[in-house]
N, C-alpha and C. Protein backbone atom coordinates (compact mmCIF):
# COMPACT_ATOMS: atom_id res chain seq x y z
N UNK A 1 -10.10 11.97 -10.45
CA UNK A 1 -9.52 10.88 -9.72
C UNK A 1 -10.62 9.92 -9.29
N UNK A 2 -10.59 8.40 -8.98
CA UNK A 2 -11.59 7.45 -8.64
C UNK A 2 -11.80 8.03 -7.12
N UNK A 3 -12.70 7.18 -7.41
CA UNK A 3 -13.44 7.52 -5.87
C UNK A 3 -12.95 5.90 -5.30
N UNK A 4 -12.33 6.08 -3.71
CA UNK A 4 -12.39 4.85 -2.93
C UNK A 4 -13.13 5.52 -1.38
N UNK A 5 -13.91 4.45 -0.78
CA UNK A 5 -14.05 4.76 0.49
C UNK A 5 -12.54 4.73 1.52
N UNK A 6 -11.88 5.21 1.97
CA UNK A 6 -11.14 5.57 2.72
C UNK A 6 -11.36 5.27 4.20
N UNK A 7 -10.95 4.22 5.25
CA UNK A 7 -11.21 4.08 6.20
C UNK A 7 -9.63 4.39 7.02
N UNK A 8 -9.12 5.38 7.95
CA UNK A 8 -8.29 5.87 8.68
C UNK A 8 -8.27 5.12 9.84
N UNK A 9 -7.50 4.66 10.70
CA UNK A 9 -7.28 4.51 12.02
C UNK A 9 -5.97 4.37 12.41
N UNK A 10 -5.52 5.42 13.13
CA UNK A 10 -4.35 5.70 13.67
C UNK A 10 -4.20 4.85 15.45
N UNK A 11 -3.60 3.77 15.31
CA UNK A 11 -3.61 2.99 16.66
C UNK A 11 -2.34 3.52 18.16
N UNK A 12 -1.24 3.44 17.26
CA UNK A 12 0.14 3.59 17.67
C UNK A 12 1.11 4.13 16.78
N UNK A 13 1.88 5.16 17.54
CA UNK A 13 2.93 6.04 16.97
C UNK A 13 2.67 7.44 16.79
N UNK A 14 3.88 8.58 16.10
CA UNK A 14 3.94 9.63 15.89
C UNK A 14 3.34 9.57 14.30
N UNK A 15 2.36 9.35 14.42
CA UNK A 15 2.03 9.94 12.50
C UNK A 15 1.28 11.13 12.26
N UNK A 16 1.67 11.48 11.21
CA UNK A 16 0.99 12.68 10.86
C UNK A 16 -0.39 12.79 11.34
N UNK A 17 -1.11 13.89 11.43
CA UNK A 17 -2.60 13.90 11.86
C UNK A 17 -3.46 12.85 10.45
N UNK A 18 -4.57 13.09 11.14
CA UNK A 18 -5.49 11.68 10.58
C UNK A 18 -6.12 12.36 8.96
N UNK A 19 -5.89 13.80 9.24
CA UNK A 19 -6.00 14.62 8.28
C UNK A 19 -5.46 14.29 6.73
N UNK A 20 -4.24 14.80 7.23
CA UNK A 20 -2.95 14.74 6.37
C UNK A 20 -2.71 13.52 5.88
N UNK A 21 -3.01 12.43 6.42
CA UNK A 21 -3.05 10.92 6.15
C UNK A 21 -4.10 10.24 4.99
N UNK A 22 -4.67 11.50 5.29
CA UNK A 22 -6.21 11.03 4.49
C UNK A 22 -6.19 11.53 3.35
N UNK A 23 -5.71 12.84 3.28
CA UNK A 23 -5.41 13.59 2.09
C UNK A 23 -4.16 12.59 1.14
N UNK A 24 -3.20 12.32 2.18
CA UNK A 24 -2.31 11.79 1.13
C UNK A 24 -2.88 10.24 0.49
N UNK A 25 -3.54 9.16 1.62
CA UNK A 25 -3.75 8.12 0.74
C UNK A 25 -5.02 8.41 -0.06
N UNK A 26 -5.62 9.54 -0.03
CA UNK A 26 -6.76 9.83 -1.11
C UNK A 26 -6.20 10.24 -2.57
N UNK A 27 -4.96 11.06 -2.57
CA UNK A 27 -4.13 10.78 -3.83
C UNK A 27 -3.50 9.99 -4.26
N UNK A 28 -2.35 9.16 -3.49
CA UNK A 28 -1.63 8.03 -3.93
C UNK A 28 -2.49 7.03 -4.52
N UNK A 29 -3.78 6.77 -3.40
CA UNK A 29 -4.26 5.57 -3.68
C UNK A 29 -5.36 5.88 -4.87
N UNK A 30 -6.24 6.90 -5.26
CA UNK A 30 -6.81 7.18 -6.48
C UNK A 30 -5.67 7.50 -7.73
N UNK A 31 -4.30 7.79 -7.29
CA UNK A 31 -3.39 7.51 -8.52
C UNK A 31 -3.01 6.16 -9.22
N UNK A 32 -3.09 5.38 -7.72
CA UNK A 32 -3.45 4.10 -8.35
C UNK A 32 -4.50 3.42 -8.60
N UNK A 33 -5.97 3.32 -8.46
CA UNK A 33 -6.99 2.98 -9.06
C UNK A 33 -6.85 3.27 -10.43
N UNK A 34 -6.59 4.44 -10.80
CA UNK A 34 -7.02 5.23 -12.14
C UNK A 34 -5.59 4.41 -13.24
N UNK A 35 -4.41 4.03 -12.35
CA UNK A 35 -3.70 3.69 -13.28
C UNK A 35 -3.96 1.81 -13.69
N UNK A 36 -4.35 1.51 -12.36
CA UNK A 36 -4.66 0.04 -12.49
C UNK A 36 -6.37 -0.19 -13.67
N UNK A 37 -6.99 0.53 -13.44
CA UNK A 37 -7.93 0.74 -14.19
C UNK A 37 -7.88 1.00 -16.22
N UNK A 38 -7.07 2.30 -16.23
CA UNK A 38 -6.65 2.85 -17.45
C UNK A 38 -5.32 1.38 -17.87
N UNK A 39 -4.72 1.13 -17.65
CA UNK A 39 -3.28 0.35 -17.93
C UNK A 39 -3.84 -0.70 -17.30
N UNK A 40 -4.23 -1.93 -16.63
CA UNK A 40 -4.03 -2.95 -16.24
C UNK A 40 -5.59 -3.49 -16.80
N UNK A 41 -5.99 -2.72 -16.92
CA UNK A 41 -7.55 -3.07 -17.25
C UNK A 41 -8.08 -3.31 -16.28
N UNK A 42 -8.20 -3.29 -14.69
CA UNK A 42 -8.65 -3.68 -13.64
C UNK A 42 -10.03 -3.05 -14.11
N UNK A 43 -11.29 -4.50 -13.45
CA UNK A 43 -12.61 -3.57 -13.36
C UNK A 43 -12.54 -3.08 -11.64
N UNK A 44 -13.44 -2.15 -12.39
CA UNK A 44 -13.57 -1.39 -10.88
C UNK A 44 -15.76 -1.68 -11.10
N UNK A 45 -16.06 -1.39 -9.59
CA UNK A 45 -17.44 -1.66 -9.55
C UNK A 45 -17.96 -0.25 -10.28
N UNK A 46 -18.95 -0.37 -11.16
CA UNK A 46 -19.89 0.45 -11.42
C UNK A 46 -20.41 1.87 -10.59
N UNK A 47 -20.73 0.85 -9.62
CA UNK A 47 -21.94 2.32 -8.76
C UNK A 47 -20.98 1.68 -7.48
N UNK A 48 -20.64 2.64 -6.01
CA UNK A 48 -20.70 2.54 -4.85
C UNK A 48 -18.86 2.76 -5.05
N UNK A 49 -18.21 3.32 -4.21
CA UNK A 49 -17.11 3.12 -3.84
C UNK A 49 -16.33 1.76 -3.09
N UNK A 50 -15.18 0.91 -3.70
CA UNK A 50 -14.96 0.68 -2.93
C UNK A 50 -14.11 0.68 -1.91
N UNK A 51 -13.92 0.06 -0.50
CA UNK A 51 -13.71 0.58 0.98
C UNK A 51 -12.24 -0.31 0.79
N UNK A 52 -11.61 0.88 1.97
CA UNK A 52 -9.95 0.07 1.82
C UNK A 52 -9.64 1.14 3.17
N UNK A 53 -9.23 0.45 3.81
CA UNK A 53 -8.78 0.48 5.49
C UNK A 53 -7.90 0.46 6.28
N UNK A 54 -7.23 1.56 5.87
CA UNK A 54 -5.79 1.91 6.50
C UNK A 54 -5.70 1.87 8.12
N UNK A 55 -4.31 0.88 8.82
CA UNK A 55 -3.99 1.18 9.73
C UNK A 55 -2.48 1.81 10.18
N UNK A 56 -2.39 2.37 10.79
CA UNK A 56 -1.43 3.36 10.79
C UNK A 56 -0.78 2.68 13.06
N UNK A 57 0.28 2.30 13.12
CA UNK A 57 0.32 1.41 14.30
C UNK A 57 1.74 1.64 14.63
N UNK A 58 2.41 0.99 15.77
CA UNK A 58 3.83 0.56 16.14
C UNK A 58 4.24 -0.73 15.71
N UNK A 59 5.54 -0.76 15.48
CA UNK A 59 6.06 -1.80 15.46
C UNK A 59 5.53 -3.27 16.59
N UNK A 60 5.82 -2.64 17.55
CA UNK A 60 5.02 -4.01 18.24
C UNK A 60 3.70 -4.45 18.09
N UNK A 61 2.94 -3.35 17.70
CA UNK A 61 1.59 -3.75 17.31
C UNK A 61 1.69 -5.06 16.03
N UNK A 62 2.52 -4.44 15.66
CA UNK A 62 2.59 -5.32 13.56
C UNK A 62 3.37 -6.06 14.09
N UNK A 63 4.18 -6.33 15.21
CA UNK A 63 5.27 -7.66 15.03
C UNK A 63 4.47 -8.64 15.50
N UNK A 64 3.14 -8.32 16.70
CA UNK A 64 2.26 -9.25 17.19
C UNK A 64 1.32 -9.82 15.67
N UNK A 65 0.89 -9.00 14.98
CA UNK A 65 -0.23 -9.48 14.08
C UNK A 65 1.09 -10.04 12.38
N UNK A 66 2.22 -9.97 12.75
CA UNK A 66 2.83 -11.04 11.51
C UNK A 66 3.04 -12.23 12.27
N UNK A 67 3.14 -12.17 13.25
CA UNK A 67 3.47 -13.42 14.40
C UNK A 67 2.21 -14.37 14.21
N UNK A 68 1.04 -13.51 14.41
CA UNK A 68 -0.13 -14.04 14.41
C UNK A 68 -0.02 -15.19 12.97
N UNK A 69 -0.89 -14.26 12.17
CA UNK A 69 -0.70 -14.10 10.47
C UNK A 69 0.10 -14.67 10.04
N UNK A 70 1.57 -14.47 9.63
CA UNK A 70 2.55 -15.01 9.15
C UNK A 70 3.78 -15.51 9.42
N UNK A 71 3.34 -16.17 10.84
CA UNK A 71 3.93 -16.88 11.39
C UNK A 71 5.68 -16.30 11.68
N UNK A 72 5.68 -15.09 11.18
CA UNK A 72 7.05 -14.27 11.50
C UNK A 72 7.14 -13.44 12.65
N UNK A 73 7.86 -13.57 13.61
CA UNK A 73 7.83 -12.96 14.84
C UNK A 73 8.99 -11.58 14.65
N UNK A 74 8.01 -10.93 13.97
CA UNK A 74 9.12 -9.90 13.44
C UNK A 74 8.54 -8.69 13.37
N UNK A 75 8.34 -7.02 13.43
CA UNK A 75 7.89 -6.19 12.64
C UNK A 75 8.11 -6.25 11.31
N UNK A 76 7.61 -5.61 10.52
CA UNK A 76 7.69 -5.34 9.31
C UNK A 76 7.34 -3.64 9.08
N UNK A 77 7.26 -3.55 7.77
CA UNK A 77 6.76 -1.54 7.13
C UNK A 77 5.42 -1.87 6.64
N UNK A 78 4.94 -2.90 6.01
CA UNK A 78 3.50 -3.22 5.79
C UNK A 78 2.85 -4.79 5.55
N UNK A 79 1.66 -4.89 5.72
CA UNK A 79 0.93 -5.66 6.10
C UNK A 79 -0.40 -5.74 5.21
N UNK A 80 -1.04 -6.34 4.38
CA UNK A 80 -1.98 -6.47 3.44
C UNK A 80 -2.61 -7.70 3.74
N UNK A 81 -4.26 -7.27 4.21
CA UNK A 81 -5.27 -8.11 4.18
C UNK A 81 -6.11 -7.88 3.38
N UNK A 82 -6.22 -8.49 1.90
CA UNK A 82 -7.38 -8.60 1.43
C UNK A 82 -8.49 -9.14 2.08
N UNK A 83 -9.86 -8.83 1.59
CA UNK A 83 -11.27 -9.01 1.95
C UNK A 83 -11.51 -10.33 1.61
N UNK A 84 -11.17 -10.26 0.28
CA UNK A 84 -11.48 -11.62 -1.09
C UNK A 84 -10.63 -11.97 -1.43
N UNK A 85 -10.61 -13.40 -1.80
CA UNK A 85 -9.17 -13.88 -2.38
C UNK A 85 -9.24 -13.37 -3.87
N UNK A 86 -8.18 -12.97 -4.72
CA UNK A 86 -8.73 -12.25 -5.83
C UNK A 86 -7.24 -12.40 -6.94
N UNK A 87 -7.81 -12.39 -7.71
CA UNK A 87 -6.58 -12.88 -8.77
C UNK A 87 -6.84 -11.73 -9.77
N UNK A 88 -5.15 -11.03 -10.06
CA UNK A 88 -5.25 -9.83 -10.86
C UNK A 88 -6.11 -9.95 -11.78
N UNK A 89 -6.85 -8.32 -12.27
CA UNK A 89 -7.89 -8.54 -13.58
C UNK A 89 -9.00 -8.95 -13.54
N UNK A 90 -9.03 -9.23 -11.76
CA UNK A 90 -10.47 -9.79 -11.89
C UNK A 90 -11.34 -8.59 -10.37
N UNK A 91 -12.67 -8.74 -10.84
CA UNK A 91 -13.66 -7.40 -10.17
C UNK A 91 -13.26 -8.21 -8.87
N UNK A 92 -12.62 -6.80 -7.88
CA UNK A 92 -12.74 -6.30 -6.36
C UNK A 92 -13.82 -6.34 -6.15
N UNK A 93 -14.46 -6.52 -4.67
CA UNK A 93 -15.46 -6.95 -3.79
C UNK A 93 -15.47 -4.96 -3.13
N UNK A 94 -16.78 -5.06 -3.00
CA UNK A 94 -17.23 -3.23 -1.98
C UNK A 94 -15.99 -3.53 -1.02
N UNK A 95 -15.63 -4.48 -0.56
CA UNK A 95 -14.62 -4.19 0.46
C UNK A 95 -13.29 -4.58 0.07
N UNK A 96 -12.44 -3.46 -0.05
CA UNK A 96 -10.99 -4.40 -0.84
C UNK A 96 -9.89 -4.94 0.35
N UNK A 97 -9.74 -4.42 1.47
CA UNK A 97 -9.07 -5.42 2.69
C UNK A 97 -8.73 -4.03 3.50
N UNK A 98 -7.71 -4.38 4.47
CA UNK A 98 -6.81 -3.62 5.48
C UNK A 98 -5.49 -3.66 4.69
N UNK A 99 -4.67 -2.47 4.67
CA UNK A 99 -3.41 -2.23 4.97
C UNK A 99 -3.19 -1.68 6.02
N UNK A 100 -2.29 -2.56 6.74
CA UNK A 100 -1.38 -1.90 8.25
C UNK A 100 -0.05 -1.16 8.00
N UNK A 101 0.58 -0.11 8.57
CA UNK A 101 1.61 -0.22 8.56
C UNK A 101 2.01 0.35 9.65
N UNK A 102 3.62 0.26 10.36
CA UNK A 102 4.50 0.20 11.13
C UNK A 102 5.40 1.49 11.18
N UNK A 103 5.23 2.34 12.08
CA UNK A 103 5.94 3.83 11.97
C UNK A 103 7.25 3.91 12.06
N UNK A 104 7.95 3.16 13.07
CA UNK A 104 9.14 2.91 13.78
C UNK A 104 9.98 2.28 12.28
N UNK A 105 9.11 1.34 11.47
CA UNK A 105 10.26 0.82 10.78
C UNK A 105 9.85 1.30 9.53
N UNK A 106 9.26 1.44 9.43
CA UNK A 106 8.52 3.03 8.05
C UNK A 106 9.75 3.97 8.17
N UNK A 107 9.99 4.64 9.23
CA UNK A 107 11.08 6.00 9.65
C UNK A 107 12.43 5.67 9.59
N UNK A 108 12.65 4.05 10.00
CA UNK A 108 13.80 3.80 10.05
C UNK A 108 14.17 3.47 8.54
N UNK A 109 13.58 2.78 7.61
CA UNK A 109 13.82 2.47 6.29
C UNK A 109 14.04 4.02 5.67
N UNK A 110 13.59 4.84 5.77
CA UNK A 110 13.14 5.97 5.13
C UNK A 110 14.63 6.87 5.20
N UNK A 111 14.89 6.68 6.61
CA UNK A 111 16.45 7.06 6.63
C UNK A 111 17.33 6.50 5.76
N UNK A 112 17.55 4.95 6.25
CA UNK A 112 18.20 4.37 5.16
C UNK A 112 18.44 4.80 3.61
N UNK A 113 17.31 4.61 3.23
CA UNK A 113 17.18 4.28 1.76
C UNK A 113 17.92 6.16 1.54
N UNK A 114 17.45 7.03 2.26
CA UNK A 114 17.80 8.79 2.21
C UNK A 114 16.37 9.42 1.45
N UNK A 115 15.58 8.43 1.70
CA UNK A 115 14.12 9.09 0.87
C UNK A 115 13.16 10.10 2.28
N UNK A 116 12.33 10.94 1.69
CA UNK A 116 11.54 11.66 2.92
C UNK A 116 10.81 10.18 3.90
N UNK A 117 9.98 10.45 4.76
CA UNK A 117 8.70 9.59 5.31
C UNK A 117 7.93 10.04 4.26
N UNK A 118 7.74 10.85 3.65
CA UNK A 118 6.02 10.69 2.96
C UNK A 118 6.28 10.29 1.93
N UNK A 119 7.27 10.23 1.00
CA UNK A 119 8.11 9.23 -0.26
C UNK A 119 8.00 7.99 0.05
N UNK A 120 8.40 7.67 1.45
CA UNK A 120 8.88 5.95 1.32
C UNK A 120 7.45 5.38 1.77
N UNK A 121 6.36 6.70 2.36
CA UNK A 121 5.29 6.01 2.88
C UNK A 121 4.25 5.57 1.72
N UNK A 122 4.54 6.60 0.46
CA UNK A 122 3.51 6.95 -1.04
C UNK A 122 4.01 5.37 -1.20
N UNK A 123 5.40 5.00 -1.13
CA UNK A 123 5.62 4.01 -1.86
C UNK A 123 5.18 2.79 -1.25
N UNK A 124 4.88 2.60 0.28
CA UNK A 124 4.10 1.11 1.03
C UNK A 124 3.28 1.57 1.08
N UNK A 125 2.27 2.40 0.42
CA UNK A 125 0.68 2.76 0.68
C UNK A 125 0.39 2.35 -1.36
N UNK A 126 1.63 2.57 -1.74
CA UNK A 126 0.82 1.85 -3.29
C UNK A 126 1.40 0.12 -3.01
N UNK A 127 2.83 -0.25 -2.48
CA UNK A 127 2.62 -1.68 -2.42
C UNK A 127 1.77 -2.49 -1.82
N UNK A 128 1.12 -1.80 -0.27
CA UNK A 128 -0.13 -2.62 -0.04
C UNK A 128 -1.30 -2.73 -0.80
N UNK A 129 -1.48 -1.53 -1.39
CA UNK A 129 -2.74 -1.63 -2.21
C UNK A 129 -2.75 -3.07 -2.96
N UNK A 130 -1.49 -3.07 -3.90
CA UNK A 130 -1.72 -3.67 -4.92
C UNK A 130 -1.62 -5.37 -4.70
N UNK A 131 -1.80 -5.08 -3.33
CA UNK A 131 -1.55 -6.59 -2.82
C UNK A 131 -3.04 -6.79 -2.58
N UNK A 132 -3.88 -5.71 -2.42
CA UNK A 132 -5.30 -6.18 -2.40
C UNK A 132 -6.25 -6.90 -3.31
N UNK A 133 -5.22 -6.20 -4.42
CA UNK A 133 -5.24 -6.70 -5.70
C UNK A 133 -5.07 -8.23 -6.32
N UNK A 134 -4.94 -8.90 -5.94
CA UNK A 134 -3.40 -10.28 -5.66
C UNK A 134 -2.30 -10.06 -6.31
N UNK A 135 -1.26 -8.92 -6.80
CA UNK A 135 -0.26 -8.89 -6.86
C UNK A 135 0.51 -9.09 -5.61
N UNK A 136 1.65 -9.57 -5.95
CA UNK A 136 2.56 -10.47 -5.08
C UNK A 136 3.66 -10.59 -5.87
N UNK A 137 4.65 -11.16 -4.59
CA UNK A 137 6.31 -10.88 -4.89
C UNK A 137 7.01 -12.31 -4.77
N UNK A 138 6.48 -13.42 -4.42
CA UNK A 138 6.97 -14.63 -3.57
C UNK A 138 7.84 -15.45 -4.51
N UNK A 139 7.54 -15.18 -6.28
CA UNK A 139 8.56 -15.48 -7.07
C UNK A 139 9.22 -14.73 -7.99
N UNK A 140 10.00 -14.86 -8.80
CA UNK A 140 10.54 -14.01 -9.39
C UNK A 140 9.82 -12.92 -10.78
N UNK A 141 8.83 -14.28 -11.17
CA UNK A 141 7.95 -13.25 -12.17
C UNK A 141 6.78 -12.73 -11.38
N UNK A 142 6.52 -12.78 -10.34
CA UNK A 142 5.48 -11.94 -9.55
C UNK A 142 5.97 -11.01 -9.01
N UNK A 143 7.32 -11.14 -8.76
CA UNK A 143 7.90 -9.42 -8.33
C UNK A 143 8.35 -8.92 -9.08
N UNK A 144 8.95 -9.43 -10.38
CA UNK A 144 8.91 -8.47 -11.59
C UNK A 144 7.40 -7.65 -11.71
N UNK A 145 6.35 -8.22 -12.06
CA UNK A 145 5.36 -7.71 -12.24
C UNK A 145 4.76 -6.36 -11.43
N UNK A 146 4.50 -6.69 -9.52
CA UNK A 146 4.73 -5.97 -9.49
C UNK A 146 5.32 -4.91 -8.60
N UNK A 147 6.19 -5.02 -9.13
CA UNK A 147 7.50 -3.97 -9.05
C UNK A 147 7.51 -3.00 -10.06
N UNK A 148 6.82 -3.79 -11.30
CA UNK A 148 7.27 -2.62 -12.17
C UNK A 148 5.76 -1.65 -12.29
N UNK A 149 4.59 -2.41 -11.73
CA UNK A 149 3.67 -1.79 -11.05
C UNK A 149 3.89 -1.00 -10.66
N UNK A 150 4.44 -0.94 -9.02
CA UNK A 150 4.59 -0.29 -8.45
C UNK A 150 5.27 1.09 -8.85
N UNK A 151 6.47 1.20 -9.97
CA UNK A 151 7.51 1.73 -10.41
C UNK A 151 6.92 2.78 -11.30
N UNK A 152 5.97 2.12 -12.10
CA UNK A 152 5.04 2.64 -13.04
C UNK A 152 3.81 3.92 -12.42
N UNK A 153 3.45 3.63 -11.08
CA UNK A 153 2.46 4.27 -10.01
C UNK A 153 3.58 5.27 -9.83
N UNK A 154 4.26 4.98 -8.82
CA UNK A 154 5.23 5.94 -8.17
C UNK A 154 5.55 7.07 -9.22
N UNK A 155 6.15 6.56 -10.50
CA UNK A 155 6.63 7.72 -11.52
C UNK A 155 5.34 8.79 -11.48
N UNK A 156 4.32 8.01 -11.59
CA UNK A 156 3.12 9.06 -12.14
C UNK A 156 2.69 10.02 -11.29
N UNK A 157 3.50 9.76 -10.01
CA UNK A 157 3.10 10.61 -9.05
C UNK A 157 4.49 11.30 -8.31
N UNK A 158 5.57 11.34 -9.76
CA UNK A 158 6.39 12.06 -9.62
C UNK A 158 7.65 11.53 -8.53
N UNK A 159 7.54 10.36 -8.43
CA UNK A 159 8.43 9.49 -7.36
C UNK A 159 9.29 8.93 -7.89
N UNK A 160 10.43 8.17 -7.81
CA UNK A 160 11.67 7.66 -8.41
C UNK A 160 11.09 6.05 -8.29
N UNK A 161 12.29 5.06 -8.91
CA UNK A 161 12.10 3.81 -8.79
C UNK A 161 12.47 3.26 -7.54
N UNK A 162 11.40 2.72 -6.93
CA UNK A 162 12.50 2.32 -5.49
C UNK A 162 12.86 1.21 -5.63
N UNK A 163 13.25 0.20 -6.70
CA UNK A 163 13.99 -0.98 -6.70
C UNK A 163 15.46 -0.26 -7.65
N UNK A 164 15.41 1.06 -8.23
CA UNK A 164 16.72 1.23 -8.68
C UNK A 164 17.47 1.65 -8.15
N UNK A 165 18.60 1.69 -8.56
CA UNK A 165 20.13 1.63 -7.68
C UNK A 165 19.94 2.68 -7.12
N UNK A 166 19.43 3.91 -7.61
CA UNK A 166 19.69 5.61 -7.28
C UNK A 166 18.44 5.63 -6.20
N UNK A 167 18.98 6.14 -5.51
CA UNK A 167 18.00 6.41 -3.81
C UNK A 167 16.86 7.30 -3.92
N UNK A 168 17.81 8.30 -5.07
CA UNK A 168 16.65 9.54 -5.08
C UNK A 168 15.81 9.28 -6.19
């Protein structure tokens, strides 16, 4: 599996220990390096790992910083700050950004949809990634793309489609 530096910080909420958190985005997220790498052709740097910086928070924490940020006075389930502005296919910087995400509405989606928390979480811990990436959703052929990214990750790690009809 690739090597990424892994940065943890648990701010706000009930989440799993910092452990268990670490273990899981050390698989999801080296399932996706290795697939963006092998299949997308992404370069990855040579020598040094690079760093990607999970925050793990409450809803009010993330409704203040989209308010901030994106001008939406809203929570959300995740949040993606790239480092570098970066256009797919092209070499990531030692630092690839922050993903935040939101427990309260992480748990509440997770119900919904009838998927576990650590299913619906595999699945906003590979969509932020790939936003570090500059994949993006804002038109219709950028969320085709990736979506089917995403769809393509998830399978490989034994997960269903979460844009298809079937829940499970």
């Amino acid at each position: 599996m690739s090597q990424l530096d892994i940065q943890i910080s648990i701010e706000e909420g009930s989440w799993p220990s910092e452990e268990r958190l670490f273990e899981m985005s050390t698989h999801v997220l080296g399932a996706a390096v290795d697939f963006l790498r092998e299949t997308e052709k992404q370069p990855f740097p040579k020598t040094g790992a690079p760093e990607v910086s999970l925050v793990f928070t409450s809803d009010a924490e993330i409704r203040g910083i989209n308010a901030q940020w994106r001008s939406q006075d809203k929570p959300t389930n995740v949040l993606s700050f790239p480092a570098f502005p970066l256009t797919p296919g092209k070499m990531p910087g030692p630092m690839l950004g922050d993903i935040i995400f939101a427990e309260e509405t992480l748990t509440r989606e997770a119900a919904e949809l009838g998927k576990s928390f650590d299913d619906h979480l595999t699945h906003l811990m590979v969509h932020g990634f790939l936003h570090l990436f500059g994949y993006d959703h804002m038109d219709e052929e950028e969320a085709e793309k990736m979506e089917g990214l995403e769809t393509r990750i998830l399978a490989g790690l034994g997960l269903s489609d979460p844009y298809g009809d079937d829940p499970d």
